[in-house]
PDB file of N, CA and C in Angstrom:
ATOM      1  N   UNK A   1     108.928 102.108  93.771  1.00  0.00           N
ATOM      2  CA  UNK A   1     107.835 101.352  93.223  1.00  0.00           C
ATOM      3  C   UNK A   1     107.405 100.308  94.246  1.00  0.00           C
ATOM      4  N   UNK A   2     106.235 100.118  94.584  1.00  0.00           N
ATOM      5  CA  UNK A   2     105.766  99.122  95.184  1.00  0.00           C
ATOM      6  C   UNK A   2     105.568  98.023  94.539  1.00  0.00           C
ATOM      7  N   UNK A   3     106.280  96.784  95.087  1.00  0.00           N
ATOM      8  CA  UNK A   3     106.652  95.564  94.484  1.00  0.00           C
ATOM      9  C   UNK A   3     105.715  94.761  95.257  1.00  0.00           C
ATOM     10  N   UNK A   4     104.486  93.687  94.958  1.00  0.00           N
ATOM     11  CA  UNK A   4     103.568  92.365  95.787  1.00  0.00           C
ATOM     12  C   UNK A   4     104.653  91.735  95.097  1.00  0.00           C
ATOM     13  N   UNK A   5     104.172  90.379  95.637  1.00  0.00           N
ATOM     14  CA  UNK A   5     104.347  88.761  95.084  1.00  0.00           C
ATOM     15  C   UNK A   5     103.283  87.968  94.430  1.00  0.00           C
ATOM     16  N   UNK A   6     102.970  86.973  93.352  1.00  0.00           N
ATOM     17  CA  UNK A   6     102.311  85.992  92.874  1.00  0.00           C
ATOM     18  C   UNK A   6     101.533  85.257  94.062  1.00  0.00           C
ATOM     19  N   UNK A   7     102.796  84.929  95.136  1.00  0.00           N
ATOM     20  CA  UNK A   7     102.682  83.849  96.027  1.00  0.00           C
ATOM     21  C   UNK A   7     102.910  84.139  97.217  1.00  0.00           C
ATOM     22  N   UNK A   8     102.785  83.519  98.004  1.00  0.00           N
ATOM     23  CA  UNK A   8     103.448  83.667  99.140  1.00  0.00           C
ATOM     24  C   UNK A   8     104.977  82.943  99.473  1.00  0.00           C
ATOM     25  N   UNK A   9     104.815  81.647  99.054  1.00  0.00           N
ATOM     26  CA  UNK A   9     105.706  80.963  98.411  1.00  0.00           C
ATOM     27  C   UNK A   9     107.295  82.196  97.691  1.00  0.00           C
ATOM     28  N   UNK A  10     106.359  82.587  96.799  1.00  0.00           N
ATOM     29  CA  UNK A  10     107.359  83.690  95.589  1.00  0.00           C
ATOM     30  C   UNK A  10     107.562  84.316  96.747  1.00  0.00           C
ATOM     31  N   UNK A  11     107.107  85.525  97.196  1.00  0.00           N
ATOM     32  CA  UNK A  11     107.634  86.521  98.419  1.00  0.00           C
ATOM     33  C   UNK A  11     108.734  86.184  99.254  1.00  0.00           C
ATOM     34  N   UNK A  12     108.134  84.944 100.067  1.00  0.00           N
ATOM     35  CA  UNK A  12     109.433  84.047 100.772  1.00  0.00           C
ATOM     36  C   UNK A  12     110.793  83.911 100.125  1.00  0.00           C
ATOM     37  N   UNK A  13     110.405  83.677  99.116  1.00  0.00           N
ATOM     38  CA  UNK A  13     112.177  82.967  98.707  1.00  0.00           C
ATOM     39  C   UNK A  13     112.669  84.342  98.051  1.00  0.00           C
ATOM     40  N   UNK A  14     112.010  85.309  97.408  1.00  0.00           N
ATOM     41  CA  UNK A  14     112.686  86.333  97.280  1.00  0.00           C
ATOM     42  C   UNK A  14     112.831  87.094  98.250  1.00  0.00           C
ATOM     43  N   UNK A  15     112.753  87.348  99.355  1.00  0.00           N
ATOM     44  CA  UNK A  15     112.986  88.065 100.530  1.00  0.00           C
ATOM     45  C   UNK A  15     113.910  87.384 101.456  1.00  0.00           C
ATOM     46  N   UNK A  16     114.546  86.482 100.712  1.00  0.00           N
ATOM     47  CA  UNK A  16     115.549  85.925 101.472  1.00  0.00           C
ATOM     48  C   UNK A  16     116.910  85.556 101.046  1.00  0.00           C
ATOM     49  N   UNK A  17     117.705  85.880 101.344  1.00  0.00           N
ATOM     50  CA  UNK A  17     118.738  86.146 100.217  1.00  0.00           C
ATOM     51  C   UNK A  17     119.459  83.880 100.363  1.00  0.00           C
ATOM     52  N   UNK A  18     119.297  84.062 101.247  1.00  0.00           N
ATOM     53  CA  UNK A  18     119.779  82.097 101.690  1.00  0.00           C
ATOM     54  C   UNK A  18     118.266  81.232 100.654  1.00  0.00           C
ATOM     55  N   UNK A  19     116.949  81.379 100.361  1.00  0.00           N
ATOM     56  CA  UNK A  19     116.241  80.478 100.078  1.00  0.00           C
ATOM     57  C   UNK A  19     116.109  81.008  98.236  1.00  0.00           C
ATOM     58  N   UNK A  20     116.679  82.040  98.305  1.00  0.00           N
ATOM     59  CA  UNK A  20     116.772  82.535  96.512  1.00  0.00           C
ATOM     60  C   UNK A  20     118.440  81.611  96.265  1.00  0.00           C
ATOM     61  N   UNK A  21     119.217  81.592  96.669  1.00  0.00           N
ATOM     62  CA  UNK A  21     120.562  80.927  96.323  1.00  0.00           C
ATOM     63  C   UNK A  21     119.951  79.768  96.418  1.00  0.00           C
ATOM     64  N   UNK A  22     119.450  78.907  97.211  1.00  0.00           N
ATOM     65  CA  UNK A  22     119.226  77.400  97.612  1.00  0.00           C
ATOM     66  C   UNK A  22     118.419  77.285  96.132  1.00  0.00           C
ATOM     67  N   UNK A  23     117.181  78.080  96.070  1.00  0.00           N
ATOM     68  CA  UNK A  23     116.363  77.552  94.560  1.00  0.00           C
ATOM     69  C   UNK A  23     117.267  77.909  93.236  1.00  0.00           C
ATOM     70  N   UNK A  24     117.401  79.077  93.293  1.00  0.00           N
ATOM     71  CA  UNK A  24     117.826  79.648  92.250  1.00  0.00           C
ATOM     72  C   UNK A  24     119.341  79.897  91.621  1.00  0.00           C
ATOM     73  N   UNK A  25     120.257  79.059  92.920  1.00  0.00           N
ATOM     74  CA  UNK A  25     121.981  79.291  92.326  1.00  0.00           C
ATOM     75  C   UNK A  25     122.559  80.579  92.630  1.00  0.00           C
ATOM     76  N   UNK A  26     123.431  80.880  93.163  1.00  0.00           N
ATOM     77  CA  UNK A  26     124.198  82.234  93.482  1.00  0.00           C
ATOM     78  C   UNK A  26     124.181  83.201  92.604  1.00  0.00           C
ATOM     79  N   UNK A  27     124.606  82.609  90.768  1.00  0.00           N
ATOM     80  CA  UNK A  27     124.538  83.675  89.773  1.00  0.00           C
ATOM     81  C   UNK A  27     123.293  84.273  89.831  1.00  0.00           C
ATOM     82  N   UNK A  28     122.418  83.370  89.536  1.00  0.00           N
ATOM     83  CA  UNK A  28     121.384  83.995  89.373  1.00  0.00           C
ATOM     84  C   UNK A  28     120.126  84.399  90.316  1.00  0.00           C
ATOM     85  N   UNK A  29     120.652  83.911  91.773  1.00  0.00           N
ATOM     86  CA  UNK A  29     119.983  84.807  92.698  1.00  0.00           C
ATOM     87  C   UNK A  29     120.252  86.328  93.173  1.00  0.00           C
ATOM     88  N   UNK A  30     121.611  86.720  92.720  1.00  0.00           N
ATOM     89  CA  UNK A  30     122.805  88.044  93.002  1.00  0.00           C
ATOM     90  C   UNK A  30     121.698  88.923  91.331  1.00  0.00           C
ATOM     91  N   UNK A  31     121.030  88.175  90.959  1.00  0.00           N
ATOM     92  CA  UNK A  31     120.740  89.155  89.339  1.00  0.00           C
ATOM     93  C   UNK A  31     119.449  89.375  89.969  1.00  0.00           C
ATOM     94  N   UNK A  32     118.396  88.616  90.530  1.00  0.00           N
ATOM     95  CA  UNK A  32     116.996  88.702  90.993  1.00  0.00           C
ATOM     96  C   UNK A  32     117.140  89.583  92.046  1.00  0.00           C
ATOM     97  N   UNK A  33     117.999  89.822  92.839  1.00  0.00           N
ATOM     98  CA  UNK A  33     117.950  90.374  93.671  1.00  0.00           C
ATOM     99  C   UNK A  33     118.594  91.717  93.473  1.00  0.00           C
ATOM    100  N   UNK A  34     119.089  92.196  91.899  1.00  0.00           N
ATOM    101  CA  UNK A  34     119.429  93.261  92.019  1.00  0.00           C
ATOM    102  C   UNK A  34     117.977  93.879  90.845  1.00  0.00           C
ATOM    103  N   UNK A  35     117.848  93.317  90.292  1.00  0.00           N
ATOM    104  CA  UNK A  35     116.677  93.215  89.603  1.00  0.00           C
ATOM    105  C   UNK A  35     115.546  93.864  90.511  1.00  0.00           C
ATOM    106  N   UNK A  36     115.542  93.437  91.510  1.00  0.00           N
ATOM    107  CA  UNK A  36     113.735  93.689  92.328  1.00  0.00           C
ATOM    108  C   UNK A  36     114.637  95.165  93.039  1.00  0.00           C
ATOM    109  N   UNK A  37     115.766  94.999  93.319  1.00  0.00           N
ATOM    110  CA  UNK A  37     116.625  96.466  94.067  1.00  0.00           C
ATOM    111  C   UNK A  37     116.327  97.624  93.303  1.00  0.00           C
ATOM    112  N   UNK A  38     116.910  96.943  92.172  1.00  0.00           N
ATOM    113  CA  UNK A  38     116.260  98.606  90.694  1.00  0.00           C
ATOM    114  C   UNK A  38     114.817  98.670  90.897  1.00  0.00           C
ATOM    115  N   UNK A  39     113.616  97.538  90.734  1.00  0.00           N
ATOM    116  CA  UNK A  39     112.302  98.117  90.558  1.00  0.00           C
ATOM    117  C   UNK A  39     111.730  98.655  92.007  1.00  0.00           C
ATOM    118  N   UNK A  40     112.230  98.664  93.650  1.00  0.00           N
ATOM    119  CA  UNK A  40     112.044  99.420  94.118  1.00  0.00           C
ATOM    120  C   UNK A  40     112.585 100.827  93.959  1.00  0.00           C
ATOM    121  N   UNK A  41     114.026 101.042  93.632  1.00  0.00           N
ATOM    122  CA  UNK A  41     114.464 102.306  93.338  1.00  0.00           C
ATOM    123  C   UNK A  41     113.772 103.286  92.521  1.00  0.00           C
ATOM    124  N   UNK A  42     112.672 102.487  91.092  1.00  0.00           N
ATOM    125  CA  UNK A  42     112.344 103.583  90.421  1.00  0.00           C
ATOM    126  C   UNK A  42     110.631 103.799  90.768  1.00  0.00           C
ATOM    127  N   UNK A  43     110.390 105.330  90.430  1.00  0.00           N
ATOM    128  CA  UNK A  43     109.333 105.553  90.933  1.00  0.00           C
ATOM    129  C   UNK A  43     108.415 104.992  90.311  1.00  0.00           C
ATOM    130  N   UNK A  44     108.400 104.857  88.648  1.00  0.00           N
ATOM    131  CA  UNK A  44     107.881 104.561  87.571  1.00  0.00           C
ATOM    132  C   UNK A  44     108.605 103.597  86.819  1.00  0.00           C
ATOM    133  N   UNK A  45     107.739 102.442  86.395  1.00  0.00           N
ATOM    134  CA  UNK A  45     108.231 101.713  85.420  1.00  0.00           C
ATOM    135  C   UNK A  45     109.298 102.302  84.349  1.00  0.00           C
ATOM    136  N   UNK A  46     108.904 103.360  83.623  1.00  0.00           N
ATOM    137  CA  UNK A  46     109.692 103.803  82.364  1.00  0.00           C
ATOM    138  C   UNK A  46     111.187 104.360  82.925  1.00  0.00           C
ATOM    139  N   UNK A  47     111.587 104.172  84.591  1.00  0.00           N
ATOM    140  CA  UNK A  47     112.786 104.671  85.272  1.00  0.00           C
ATOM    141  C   UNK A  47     114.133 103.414  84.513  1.00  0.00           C
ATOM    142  N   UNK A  48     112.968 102.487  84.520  1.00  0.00           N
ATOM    143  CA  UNK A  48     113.931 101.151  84.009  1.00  0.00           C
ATOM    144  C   UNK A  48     114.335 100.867  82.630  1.00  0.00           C
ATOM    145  N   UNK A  49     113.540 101.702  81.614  1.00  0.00           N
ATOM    146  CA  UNK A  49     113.635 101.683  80.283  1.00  0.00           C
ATOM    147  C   UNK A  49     114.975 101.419  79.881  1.00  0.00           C
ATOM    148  N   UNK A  50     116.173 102.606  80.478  1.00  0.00           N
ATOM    149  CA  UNK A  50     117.940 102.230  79.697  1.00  0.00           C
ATOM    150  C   UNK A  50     118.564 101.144  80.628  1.00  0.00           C
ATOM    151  N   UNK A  51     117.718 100.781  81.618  1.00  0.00           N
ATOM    152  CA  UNK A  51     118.893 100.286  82.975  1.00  0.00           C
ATOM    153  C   UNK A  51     119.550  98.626  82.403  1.00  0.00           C
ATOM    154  N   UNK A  52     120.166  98.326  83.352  1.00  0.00           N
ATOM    155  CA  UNK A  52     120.810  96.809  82.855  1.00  0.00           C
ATOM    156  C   UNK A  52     119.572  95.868  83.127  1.00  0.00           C
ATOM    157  N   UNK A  53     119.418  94.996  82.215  1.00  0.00           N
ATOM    158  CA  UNK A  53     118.467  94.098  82.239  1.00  0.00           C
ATOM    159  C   UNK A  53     117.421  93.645  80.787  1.00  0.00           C
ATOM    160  N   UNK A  54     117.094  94.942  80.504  1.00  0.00           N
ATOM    161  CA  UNK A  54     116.890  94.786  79.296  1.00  0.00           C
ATOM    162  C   UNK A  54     115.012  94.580  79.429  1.00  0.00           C
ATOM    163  N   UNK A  55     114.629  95.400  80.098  1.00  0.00           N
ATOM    164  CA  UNK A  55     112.884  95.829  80.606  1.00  0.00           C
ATOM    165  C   UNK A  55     112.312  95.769  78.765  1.00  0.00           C
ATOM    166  N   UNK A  56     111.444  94.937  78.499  1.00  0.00           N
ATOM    167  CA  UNK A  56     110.198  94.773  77.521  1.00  0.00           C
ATOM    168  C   UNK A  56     109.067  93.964  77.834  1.00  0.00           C
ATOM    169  N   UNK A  57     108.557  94.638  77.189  1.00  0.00           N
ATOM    170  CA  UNK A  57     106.657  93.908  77.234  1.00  0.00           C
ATOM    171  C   UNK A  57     107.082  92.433  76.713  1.00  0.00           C
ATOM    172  N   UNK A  58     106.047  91.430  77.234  1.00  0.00           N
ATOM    173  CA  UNK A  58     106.187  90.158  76.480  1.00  0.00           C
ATOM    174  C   UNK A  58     104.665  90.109  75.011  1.00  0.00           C
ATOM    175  N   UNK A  59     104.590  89.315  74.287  1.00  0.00           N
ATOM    176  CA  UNK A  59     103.638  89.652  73.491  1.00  0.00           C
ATOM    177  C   UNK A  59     103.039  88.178  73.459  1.00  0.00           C
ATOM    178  N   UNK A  60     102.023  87.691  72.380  1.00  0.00           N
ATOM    179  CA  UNK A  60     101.235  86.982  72.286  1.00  0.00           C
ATOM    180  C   UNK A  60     100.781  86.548  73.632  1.00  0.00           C
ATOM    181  N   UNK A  61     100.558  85.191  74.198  1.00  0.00           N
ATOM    182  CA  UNK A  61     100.008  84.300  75.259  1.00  0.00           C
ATOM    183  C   UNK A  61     100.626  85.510  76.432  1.00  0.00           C
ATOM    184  N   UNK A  62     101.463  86.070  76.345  1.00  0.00           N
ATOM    185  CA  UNK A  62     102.286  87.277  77.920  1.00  0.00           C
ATOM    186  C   UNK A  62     101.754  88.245  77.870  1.00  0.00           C
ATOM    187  N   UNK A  63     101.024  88.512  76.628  1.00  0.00           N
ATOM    188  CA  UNK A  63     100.658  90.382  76.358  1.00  0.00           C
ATOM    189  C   UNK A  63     100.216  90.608  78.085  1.00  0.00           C
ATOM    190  N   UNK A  64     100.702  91.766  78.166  1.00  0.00           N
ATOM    191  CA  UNK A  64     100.686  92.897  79.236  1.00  0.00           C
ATOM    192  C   UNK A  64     101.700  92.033  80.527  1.00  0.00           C
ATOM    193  N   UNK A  65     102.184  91.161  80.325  1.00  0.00           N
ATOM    194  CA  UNK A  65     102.963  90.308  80.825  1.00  0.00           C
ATOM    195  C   UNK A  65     105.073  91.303  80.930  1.00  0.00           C
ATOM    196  N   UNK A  66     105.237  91.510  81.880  1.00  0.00           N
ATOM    197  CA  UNK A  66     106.938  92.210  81.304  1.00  0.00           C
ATOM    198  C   UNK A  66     107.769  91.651  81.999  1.00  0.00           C
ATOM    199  N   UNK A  67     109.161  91.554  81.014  1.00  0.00           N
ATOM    200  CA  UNK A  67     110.377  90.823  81.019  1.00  0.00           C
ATOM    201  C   UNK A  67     111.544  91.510  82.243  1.00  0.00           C
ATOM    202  N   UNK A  68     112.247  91.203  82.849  1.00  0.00           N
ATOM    203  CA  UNK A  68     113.585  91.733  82.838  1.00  0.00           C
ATOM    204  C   UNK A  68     114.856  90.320  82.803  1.00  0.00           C
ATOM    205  N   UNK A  69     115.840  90.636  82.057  1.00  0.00           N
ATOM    206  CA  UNK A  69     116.507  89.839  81.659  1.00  0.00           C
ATOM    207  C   UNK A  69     117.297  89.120  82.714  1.00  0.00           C
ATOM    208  N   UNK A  70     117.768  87.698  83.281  1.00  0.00           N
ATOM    209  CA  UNK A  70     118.395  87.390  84.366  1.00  0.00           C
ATOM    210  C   UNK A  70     119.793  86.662  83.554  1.00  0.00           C
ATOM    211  N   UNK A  71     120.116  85.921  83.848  1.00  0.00           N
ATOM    212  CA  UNK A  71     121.459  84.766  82.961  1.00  0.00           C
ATOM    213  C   UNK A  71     120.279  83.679  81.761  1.00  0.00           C
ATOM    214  N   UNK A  72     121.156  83.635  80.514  1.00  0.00           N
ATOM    215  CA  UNK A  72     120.866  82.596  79.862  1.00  0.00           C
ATOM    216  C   UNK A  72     119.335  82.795  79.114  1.00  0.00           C
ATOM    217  N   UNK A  73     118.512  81.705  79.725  1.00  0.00           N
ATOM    218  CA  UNK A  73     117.264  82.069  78.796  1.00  0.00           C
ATOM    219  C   UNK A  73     115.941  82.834  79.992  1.00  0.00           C
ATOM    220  N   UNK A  74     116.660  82.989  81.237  1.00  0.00           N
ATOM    221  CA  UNK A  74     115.732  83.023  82.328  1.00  0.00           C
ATOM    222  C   UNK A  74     115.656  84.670  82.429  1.00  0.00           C
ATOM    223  N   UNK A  75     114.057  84.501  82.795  1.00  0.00           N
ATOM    224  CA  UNK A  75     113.940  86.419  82.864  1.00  0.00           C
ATOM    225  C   UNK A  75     112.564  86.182  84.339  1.00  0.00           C
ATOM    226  N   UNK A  76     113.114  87.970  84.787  1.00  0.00           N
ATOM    227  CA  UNK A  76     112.106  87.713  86.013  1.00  0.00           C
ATOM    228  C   UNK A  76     110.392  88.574  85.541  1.00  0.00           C
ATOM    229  N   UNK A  77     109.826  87.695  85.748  1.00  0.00           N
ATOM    230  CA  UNK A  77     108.307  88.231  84.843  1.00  0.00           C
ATOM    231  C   UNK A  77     107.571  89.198  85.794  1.00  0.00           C
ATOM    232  N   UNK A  78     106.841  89.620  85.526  1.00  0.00           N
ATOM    233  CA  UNK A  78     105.750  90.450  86.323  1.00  0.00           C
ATOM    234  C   UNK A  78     105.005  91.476  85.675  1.00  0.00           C
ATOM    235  N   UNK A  79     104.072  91.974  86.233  1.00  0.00           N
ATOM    236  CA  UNK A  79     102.412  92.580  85.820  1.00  0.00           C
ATOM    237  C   UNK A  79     102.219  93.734  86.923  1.00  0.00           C
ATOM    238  N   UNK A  80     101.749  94.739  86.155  1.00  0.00           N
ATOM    239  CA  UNK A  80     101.379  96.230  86.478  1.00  0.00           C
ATOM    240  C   UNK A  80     100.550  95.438  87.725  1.00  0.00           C
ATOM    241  N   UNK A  81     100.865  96.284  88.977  1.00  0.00           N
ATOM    242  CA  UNK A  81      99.454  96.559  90.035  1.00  0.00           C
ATOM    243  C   UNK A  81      98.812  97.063  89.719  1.00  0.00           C
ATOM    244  N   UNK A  82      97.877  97.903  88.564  1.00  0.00           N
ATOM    245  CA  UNK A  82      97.367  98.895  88.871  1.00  0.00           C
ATOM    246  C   UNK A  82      95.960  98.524  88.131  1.00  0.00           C
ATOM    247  N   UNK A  83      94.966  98.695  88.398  1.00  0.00           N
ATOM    248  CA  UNK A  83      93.201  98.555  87.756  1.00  0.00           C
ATOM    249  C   UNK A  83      92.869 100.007  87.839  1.00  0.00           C
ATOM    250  N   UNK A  84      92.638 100.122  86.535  1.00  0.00           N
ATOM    251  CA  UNK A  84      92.863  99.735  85.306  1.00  0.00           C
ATOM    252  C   UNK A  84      94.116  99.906  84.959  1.00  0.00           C
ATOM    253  N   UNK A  85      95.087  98.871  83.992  1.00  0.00           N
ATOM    254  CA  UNK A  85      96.480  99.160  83.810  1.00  0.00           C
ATOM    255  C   UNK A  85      96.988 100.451  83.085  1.00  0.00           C
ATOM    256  N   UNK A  86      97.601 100.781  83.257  1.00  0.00           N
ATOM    257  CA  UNK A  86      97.443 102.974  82.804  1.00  0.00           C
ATOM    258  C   UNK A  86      97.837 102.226  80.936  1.00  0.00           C
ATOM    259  N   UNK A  87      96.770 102.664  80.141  1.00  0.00           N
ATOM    260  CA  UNK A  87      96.754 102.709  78.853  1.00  0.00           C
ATOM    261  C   UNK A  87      97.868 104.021  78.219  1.00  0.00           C
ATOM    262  N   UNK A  88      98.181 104.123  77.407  1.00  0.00           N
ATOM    263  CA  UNK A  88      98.188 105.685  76.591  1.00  0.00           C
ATOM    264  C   UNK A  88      96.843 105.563  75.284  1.00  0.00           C
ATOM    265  N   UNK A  89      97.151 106.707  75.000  1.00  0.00           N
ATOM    266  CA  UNK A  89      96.272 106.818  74.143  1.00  0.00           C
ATOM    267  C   UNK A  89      96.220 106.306  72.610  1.00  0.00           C
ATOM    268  N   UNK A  90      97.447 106.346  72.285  1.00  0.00           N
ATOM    269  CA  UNK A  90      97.490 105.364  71.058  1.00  0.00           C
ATOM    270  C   UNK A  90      97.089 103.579  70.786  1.00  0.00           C
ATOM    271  N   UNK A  91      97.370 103.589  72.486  1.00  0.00           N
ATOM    272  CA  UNK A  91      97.391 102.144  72.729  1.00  0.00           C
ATOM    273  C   UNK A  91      98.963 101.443  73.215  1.00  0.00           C
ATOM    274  N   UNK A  92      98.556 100.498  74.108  1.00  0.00           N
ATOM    275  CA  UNK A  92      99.844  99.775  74.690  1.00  0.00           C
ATOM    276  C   UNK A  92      99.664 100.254  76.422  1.00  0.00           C
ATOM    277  N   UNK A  93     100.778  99.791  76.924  1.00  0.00           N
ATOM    278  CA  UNK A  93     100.654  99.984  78.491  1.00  0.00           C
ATOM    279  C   UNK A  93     101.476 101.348  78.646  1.00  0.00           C
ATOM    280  N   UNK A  94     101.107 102.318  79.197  1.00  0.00           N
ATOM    281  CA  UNK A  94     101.767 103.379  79.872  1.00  0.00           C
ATOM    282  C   UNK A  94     103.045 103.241  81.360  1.00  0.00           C
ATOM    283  N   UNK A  95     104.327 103.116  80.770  1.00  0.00           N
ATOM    284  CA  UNK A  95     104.885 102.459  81.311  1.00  0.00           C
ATOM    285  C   UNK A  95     105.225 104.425  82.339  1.00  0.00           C
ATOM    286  N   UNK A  96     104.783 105.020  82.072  1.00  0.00           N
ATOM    287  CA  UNK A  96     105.319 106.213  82.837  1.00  0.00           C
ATOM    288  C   UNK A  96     104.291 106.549  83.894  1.00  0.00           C
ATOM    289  N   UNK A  97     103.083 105.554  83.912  1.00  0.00           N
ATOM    290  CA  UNK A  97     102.627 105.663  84.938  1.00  0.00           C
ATOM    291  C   UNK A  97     102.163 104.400  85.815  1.00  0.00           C
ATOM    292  N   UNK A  98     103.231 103.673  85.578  1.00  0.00           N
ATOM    293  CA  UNK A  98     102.986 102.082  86.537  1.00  0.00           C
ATOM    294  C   UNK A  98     104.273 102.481  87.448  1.00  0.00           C
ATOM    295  N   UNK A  99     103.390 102.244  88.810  1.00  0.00           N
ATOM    296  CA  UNK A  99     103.968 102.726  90.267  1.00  0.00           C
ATOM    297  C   UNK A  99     103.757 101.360  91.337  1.00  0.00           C
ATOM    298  N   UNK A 100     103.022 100.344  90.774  1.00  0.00           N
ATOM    299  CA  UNK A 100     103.267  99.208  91.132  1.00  0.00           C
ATOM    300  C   UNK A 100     103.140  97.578  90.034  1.00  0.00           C
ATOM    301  N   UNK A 101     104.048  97.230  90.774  1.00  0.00           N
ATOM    302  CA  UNK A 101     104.169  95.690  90.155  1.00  0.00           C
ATOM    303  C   UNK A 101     103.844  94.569  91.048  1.00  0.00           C
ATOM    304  N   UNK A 102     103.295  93.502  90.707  1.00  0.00           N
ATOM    305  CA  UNK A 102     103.220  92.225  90.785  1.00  0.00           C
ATOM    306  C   UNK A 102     104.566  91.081  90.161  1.00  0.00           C
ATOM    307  N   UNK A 103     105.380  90.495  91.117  1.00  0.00           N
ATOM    308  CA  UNK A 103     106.243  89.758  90.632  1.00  0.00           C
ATOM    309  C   UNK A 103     105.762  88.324  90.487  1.00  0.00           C
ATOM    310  N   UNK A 104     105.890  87.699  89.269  1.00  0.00           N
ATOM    311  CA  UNK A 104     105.000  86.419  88.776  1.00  0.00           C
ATOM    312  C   UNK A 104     106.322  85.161  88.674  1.00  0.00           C
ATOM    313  N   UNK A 105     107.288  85.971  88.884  1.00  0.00           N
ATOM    314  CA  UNK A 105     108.478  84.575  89.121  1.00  0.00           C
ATOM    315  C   UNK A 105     109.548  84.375  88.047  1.00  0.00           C
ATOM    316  N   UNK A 106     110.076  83.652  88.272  1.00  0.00           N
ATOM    317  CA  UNK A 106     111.530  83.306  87.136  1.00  0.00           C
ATOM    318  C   UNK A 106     111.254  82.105  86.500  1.00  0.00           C
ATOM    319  N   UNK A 107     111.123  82.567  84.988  1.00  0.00           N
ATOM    320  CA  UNK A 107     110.922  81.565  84.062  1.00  0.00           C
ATOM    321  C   UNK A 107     111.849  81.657  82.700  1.00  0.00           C
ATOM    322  N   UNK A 108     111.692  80.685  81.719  1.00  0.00           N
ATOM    323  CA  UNK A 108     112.728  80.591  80.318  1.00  0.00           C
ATOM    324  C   UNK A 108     111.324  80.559  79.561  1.00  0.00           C
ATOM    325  N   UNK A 109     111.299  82.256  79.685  1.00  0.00           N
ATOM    326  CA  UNK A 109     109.951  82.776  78.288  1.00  0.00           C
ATOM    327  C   UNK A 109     110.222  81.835  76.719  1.00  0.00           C
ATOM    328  N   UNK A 110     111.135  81.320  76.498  1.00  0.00           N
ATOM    329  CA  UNK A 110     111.867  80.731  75.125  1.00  0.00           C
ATOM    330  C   UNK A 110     110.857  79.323  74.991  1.00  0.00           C
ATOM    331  N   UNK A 111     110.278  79.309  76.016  1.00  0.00           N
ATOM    332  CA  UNK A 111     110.314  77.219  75.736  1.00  0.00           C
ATOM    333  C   UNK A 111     109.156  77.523  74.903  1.00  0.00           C
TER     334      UNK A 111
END
């Protein structure tokens, strides 16, 4: 899967395994960084559906917004690359045909 960044900022510190520990703490830079390892590994979003982490859509103010789970209340967010975002036909995002992501950063979706 082809993974951008939000930022440039974001890109930097995740492409670095020393400036993700400095922001983000060892636990939970060793989870972001296995986290973005799985979403290059799969070809398609829906590769991640059983994997560890715990991959869901976010809803209200996040709709089309998606989760993967890190320590505690923190999850790493991010958004389909793709225009138009692949629909199905019933409705919702077609997660079997998103082949790229946008990573939007580590936040506590809870507050």
């Amino acid at each position: 899967m082809d993974i951008q960044f939000g930022s440039a900022k974001l890109a930097k510190e995740c492409n670095s395994t020393k400036l993700l520990v400095k922001t983000q703490g060892e636990a939970r830079a060793k989870l972001i960084r296995r986290r973005l390892d799985a979403l290059r590994a799969a070809v398609v979003l829906d590769d991640l559906r059983n994997a560890p982490g715990r991959l869901h859509e976010l809803k209200g103010d996040r709709k089309g917004q998606f989760s993967l789970d890190l320590d505690g209340p923190y999850r790493l967010l991010f958004v389909a690359n793709q225009t138009p975002v692949p629909a199905r036909p019933e409705g919702g995002i077609d997660w079997t045909r998103i082949t790229a992501v946008t990573i939007l950063g580590v936040e506590d979706t809870h507050e």
